[in-house]
C-alpha atoms as a PDB file:
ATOM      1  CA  UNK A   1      25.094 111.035  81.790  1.00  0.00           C
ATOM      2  CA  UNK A   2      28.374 111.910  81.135  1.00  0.00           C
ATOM      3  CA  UNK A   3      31.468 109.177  80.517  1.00  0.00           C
ATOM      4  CA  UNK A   4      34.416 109.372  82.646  1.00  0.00           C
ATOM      5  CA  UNK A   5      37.386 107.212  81.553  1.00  0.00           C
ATOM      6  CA  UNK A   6      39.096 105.505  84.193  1.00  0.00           C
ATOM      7  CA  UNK A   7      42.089 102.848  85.497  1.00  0.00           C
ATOM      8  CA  UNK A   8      42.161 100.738  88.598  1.00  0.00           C
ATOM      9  CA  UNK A   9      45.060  99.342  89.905  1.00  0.00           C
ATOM     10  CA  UNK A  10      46.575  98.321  92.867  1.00  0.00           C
ATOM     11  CA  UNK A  11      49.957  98.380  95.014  1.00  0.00           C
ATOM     12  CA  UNK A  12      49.647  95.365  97.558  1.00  0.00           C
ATOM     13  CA  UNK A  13      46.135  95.525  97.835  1.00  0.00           C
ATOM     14  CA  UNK A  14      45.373  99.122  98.177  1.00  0.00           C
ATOM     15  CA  UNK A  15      43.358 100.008  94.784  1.00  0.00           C
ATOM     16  CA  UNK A  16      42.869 103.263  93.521  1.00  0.00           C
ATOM     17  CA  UNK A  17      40.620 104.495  90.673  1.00  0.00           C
ATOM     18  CA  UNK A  18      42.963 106.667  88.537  1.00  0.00           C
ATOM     19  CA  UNK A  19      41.106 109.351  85.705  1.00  0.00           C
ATOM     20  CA  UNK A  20      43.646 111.393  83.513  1.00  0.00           C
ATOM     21  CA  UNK A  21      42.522 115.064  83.893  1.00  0.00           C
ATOM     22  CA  UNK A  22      45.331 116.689  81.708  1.00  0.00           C
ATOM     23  CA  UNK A  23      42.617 117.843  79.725  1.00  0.00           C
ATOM     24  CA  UNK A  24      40.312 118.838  82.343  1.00  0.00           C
ATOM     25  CA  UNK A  25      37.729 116.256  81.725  1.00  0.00           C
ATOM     26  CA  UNK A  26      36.945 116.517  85.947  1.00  0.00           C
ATOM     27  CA  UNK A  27      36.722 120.247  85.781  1.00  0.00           C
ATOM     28  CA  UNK A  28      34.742 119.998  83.304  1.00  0.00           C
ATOM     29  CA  UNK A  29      32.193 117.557  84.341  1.00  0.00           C
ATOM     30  CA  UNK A  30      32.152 117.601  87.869  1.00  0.00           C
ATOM     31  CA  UNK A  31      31.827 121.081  88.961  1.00  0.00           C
ATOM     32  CA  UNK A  32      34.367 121.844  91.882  1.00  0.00           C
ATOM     33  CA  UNK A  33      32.142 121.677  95.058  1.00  0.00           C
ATOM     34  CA  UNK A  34      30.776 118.714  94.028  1.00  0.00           C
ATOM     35  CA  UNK A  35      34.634 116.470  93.590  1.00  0.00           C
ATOM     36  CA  UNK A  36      34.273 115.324  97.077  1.00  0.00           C
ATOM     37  CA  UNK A  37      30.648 113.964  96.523  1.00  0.00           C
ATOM     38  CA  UNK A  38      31.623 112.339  92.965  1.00  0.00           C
ATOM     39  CA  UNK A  39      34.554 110.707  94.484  1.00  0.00           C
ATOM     40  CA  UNK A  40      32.321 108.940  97.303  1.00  0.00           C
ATOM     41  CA  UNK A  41      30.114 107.872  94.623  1.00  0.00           C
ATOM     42  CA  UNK A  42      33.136 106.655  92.428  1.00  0.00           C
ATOM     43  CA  UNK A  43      34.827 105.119  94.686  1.00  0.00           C
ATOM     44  CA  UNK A  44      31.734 103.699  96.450  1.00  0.00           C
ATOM     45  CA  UNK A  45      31.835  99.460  96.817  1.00  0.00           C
ATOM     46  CA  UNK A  46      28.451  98.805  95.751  1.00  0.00           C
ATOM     47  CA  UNK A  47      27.727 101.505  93.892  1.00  0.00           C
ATOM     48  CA  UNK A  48      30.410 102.544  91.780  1.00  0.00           C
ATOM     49  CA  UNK A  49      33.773 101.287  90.933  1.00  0.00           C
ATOM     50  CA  UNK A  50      35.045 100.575  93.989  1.00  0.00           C
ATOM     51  CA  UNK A  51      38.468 101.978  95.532  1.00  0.00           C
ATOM     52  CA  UNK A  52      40.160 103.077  98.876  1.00  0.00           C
ATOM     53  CA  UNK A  53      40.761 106.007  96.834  1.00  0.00           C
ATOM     54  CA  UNK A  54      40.291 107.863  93.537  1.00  0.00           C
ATOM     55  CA  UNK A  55      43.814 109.986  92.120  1.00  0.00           C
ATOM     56  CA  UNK A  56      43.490 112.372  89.144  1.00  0.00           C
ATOM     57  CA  UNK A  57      46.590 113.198  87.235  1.00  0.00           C
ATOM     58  CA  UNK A  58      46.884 116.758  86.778  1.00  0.00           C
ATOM     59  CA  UNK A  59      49.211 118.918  84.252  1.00  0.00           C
ATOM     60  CA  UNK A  60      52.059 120.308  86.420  1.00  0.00           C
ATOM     61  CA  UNK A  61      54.516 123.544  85.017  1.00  0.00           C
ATOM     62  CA  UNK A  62      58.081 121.846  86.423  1.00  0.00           C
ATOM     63  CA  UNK A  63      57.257 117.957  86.430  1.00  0.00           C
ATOM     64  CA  UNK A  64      55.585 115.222  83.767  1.00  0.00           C
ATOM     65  CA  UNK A  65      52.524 115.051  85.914  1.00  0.00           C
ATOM     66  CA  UNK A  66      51.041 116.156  89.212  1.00  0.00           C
ATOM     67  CA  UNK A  67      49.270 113.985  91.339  1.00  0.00           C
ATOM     68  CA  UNK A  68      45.861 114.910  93.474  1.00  0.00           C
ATOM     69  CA  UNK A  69      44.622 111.942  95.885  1.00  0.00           C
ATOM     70  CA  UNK A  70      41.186 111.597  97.446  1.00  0.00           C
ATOM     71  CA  UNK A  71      40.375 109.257 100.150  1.00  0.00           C
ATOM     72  CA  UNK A  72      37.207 107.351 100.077  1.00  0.00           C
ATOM     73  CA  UNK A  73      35.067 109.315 101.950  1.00  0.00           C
ATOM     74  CA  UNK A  74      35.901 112.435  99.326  1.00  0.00           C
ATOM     75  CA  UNK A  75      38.336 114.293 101.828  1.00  0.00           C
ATOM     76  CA  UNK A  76      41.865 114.997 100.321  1.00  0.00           C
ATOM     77  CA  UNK A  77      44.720 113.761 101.242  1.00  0.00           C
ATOM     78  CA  UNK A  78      48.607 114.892 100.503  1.00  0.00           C
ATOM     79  CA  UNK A  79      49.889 111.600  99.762  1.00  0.00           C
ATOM     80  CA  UNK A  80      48.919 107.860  99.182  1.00  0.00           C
ATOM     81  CA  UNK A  81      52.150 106.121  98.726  1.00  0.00           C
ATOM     82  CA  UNK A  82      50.895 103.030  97.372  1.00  0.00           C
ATOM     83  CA  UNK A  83      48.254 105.405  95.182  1.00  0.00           C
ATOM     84  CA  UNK A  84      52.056 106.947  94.460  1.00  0.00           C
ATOM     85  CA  UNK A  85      53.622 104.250  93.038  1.00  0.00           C
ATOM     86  CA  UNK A  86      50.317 102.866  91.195  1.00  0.00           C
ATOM     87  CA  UNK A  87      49.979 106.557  89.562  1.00  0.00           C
ATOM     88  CA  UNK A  88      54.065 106.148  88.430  1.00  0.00           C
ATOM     89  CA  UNK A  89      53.218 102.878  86.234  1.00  0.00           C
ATOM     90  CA  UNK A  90      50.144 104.846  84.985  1.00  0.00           C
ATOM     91  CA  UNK A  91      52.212 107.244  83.653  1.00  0.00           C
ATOM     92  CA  UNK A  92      54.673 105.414  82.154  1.00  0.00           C
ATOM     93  CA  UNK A  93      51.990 103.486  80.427  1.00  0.00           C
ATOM     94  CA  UNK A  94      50.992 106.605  79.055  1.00  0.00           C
ATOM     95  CA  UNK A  95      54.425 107.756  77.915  1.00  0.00           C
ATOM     96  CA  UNK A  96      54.595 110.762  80.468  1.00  0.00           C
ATOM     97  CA  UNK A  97      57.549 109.395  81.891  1.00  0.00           C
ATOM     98  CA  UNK A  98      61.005 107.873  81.361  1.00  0.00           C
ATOM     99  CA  UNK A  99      62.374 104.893  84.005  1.00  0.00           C
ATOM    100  CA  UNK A 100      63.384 107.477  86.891  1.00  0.00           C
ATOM    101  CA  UNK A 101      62.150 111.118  87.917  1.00  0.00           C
ATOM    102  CA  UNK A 102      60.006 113.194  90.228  1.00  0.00           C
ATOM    103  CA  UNK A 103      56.726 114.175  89.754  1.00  0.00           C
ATOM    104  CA  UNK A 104      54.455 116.447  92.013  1.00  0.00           C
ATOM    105  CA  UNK A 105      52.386 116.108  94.936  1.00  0.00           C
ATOM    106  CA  UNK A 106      50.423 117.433  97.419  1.00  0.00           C
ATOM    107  CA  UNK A 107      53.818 117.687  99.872  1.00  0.00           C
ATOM    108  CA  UNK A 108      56.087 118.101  96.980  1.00  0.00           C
ATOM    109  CA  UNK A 109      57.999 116.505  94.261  1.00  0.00           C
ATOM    110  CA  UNK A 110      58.267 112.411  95.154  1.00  0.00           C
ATOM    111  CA  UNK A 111      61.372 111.034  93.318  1.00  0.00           C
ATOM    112  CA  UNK A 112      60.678 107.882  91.716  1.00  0.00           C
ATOM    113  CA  UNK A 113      62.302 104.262  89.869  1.00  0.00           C
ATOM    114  CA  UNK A 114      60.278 102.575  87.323  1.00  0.00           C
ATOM    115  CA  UNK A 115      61.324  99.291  86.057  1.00  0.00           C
ATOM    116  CA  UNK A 116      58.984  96.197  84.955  1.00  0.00           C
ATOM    117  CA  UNK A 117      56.003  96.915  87.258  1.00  0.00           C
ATOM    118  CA  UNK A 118      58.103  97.480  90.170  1.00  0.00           C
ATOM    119  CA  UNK A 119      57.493 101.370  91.640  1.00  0.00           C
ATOM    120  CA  UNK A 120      60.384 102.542  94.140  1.00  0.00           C
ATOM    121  CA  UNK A 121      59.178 106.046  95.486  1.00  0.00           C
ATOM    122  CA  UNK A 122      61.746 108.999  97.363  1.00  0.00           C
ATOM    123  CA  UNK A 123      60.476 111.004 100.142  1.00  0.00           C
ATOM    124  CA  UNK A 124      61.723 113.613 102.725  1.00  0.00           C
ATOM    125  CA  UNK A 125      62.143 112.077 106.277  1.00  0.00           C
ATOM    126  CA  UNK A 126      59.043 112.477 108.762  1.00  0.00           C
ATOM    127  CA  UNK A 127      58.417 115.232 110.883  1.00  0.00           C
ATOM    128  CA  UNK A 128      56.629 115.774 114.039  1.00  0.00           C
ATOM    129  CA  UNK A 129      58.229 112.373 116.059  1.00  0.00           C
ATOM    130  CA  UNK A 130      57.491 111.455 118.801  1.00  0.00           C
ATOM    131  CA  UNK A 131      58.194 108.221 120.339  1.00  0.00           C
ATOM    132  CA  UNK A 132      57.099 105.799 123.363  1.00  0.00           C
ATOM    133  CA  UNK A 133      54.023 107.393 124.955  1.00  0.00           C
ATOM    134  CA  UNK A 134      50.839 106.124 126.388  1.00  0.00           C
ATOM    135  CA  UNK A 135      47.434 106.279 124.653  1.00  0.00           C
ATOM    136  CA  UNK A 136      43.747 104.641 126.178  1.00  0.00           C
ATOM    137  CA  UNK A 137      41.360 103.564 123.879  1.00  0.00           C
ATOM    138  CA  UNK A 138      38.670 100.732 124.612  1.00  0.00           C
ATOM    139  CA  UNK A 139      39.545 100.674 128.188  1.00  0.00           C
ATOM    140  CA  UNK A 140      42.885  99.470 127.249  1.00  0.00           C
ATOM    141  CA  UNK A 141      46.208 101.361 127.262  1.00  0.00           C
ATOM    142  CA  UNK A 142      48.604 101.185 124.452  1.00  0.00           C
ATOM    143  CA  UNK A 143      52.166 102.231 124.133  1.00  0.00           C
ATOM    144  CA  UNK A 144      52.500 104.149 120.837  1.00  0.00           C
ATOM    145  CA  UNK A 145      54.455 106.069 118.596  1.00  0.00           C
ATOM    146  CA  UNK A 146      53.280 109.116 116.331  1.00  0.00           C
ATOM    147  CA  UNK A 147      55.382 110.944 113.273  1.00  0.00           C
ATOM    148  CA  UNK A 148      54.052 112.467 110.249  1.00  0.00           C
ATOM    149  CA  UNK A 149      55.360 110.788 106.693  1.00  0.00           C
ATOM    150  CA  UNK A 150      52.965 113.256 104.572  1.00  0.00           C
ATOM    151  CA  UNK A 151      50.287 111.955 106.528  1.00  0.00           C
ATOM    152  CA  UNK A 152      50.034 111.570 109.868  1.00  0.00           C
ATOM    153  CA  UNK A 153      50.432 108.324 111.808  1.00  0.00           C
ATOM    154  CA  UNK A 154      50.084 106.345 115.300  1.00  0.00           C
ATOM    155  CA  UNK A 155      52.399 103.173 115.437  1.00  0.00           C
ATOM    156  CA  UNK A 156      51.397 100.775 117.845  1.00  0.00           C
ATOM    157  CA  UNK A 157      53.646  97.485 118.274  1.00  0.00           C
ATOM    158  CA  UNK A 158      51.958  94.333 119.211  1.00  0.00           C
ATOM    159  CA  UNK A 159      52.772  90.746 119.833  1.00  0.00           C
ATOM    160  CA  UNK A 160      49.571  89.382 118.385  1.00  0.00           C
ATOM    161  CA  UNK A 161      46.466  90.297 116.687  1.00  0.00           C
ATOM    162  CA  UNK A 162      44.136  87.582 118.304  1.00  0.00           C
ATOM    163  CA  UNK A 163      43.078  90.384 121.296  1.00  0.00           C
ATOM    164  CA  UNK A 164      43.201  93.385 118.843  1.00  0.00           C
ATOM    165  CA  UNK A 165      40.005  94.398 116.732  1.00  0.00           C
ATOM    166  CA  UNK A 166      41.854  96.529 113.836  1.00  0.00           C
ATOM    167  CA  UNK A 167      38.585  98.393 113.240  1.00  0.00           C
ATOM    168  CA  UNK A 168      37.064  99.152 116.355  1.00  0.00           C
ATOM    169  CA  UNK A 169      40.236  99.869 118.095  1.00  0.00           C
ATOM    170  CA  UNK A 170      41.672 102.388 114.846  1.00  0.00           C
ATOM    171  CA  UNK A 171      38.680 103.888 114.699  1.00  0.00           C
ATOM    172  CA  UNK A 172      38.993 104.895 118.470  1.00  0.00           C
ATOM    173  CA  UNK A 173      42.579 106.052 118.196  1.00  0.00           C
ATOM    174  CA  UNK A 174      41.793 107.603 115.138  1.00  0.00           C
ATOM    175  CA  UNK A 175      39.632 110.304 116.340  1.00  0.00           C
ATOM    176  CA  UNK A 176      41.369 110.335 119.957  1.00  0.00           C
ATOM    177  CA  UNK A 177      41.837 113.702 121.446  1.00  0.00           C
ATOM    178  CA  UNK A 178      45.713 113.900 121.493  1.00  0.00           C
ATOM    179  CA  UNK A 179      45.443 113.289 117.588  1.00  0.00           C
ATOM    180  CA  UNK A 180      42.314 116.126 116.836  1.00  0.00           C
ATOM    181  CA  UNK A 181      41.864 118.392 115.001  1.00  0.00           C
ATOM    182  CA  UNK A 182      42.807 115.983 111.748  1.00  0.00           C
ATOM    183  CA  UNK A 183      42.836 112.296 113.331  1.00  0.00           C
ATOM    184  CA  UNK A 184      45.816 109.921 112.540  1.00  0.00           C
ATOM    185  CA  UNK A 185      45.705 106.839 110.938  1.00  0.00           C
ATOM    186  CA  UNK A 186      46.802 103.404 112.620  1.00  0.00           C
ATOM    187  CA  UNK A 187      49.207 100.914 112.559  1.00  0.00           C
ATOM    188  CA  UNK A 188      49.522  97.794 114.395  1.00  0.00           C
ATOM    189  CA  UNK A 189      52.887  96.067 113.724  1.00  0.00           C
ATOM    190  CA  UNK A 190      54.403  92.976 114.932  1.00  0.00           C
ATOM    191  CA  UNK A 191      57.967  92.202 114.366  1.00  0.00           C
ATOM    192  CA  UNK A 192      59.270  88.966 112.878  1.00  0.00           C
ATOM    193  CA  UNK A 193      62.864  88.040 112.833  1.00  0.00           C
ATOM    194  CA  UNK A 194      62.939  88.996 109.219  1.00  0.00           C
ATOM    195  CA  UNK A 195      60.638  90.905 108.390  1.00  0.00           C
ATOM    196  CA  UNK A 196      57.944  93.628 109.663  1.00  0.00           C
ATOM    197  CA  UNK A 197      54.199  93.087 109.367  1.00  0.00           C
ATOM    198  CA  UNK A 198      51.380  95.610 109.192  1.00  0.00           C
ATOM    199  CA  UNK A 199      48.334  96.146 109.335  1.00  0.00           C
ATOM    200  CA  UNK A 200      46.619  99.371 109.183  1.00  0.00           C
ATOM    201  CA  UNK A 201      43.552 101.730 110.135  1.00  0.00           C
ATOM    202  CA  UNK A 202      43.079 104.212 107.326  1.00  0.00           C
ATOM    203  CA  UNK A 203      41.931 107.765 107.359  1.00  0.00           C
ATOM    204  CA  UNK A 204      39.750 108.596 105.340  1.00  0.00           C
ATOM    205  CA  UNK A 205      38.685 105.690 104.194  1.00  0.00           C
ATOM    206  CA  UNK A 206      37.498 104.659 108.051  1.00  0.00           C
ATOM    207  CA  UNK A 207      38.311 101.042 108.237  1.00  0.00           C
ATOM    208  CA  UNK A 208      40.996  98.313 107.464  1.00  0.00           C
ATOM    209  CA  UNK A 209      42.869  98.654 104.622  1.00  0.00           C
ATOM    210  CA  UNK A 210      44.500  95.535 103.003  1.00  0.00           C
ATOM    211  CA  UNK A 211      47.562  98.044 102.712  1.00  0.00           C
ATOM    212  CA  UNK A 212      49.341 101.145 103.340  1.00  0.00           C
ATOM    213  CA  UNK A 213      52.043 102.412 101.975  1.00  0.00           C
ATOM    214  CA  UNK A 214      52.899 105.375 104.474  1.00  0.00           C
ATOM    215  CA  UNK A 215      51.746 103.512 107.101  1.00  0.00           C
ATOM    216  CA  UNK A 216      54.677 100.573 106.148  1.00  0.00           C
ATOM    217  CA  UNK A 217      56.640 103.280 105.794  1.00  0.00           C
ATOM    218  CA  UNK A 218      56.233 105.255 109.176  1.00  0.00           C
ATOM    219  CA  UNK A 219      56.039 101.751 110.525  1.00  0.00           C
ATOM    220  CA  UNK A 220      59.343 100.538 109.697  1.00  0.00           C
ATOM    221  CA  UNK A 221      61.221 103.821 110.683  1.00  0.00           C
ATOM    222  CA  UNK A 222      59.952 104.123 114.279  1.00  0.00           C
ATOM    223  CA  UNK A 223      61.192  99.850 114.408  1.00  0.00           C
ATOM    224  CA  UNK A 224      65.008 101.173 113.380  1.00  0.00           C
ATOM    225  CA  UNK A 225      64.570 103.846 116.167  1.00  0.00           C
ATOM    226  CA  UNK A 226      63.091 101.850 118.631  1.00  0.00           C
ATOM    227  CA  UNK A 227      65.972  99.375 117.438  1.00  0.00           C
ATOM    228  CA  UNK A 228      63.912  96.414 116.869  1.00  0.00           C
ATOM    229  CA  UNK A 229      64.519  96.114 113.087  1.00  0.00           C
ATOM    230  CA  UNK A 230      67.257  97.046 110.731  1.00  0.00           C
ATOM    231  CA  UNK A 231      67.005  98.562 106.982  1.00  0.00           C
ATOM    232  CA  UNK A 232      66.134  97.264 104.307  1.00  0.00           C
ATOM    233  CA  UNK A 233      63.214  95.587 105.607  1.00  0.00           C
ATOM    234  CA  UNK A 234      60.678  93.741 104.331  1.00  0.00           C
ATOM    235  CA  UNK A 235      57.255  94.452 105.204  1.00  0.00           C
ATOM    236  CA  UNK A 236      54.239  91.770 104.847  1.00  0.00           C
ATOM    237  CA  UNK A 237      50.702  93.423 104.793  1.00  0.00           C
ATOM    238  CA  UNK A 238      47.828  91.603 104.872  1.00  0.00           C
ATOM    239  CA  UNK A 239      48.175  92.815 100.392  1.00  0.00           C
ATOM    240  CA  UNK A 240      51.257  91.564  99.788  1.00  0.00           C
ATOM    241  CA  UNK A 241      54.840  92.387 100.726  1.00  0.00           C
ATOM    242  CA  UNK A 242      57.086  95.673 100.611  1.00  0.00           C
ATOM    243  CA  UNK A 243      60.972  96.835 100.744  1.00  0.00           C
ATOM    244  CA  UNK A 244      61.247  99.786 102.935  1.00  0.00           C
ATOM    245  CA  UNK A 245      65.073 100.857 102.803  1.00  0.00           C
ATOM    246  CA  UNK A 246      66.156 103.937 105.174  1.00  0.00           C
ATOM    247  CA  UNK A 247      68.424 106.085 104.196  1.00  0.00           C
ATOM    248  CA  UNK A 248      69.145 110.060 103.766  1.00  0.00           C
ATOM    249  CA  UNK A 249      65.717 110.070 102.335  1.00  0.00           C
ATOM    250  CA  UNK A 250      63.279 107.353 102.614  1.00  0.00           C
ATOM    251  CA  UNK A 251      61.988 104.515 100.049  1.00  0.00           C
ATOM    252  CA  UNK A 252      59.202 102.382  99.327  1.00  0.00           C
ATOM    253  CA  UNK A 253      59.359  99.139  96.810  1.00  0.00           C
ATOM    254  CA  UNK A 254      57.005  97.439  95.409  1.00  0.00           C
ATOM    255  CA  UNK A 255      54.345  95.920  92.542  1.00  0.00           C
ATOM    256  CA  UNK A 256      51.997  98.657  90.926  1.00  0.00           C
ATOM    257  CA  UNK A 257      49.485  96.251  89.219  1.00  0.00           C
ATOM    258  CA  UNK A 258      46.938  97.009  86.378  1.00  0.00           C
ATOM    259  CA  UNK A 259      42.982  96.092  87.419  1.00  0.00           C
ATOM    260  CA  UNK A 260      41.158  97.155  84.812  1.00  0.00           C
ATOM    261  CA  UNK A 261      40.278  99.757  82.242  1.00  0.00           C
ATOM    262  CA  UNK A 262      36.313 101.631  82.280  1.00  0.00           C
ATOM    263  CA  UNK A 263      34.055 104.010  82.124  1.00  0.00           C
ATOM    264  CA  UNK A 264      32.047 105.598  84.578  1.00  0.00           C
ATOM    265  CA  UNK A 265      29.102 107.443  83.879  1.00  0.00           C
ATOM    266  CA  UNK A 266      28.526 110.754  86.527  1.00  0.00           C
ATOM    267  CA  UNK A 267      25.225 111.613  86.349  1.00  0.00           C
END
């Protein structure tokens, strides 16, 4: 068995399983067809660490650091905001980093602000909106809302959750035809006077997550377009809370919080 050195950590709720390969410690231990397999071990609940996802920070030419994400299920994903934000107090535990910067990722450099635990992260404005439309799923129609913040993502506002089974209805509008070939995840979000709260059906890792950070994101930009909230705004998820201001560029606020240190052993 060979050891792999790892961090968890978590950014309201969402925990990812973070393994420095600047040395190439993954390439060269886990040959390269077999990543997605070793991450669904990894990242496996019962029988591994445990994780929505698994990150592995990666040498980059132009930037401190680049940053690969895996879902769950061992697919790979260009972005995990909250996996963003946990991988910028990583790295400024480890020194590869000053207070502010970018590093790299799978959709480019993400600028970031570092200061005691809290993670702000910079990205582009979404692509591929489009707003107010109808969608079926569970013999029930839903009026939704799609863009693409990285990742893709279906925003569905509610008024309660009582009626709405966030598994068994994201998993339907997950793989719904209008979203194939790559599915979308889900967001239902209800809108408080002050505040915006979310919860979310994630990709990849095919059920509720306590958190997403894209998914808060996306969420809170289609409420200012749809006029029904007004940045900076506050977002609760079922993890803990998050600032989502809207400007040029957008940005996500919040806690990056150590788990743990360990050692897994691949086999």
């Amino acid at each position: 068995m060979k050891p792999i050195f790892f961090t968890k950590m978590e950014g309201s709720g969402n925990d990812v399983l973070i393994i420095n390969n600047h040395s190439g410690i993954i390439n060269e231990t886990v040959p390269s067809a077999d990543v997605p397999e070793f991450v669904r071990k990894f990242a496996d609940r019962h029988l591994g660490a445990g994780s929505d996802g698994v990150i592995f920070v990666e040498q980059s030419k132009d930037y401190p650091f680049g940053m690969k994400y895996y879902n769950r299920d061992g697919t790979e994903a260009v972005m995990c905001l909250n996996g963003a934000r946990c991988i910028v107090g990583y790295a400024y535990r480890l020194g590869l980093i000053k207070e502010k910067g970018k590093f790299l990722s799978g959709v480019g450099p993400l600028g970031f602000y570092y200061k005691n635990g809290i993670v702000s992260i910079e990205i582009q404005p979404p692509t591929d909106i489009k707003l107010n439309f109808g969608i079926t799923a569970k013999r029930k129609k839903f009026q939704a809302s799609f863009l693409r913040v990285g990742v893709p993502h279906c925003i569905i506002f509610v008024d309660s959750y009582d009626d709405i089974n966030v598994k068994e209805v994201g998993a339907a509008i997950r793989g719904h035809k209008d979203f194939k070939p790559d599915g979308t995840n889900v967001n239902f979000v209800k809108v408080e006077k002050d505040h915006v709260f979310v919860r979310t059906y994630e990709r990849g890792v095919e059920d509720e997550t306590m958190s997403c950070g894209s998914g808060v994101l996306a969420s809170t930009y289609i409420a200012t377009k749809l006029f029904l909230a007004e940045s900076p705004v506050t977002c609760k998820t079922r993890g803990g809370k998050l600032l989502v201001t809207l400007k040029e560029k957008l940005y996500l606020e919040g806690s990056a919080n150590y788990v743990c240190d360990g050692v897994y052993y691949y086999k």
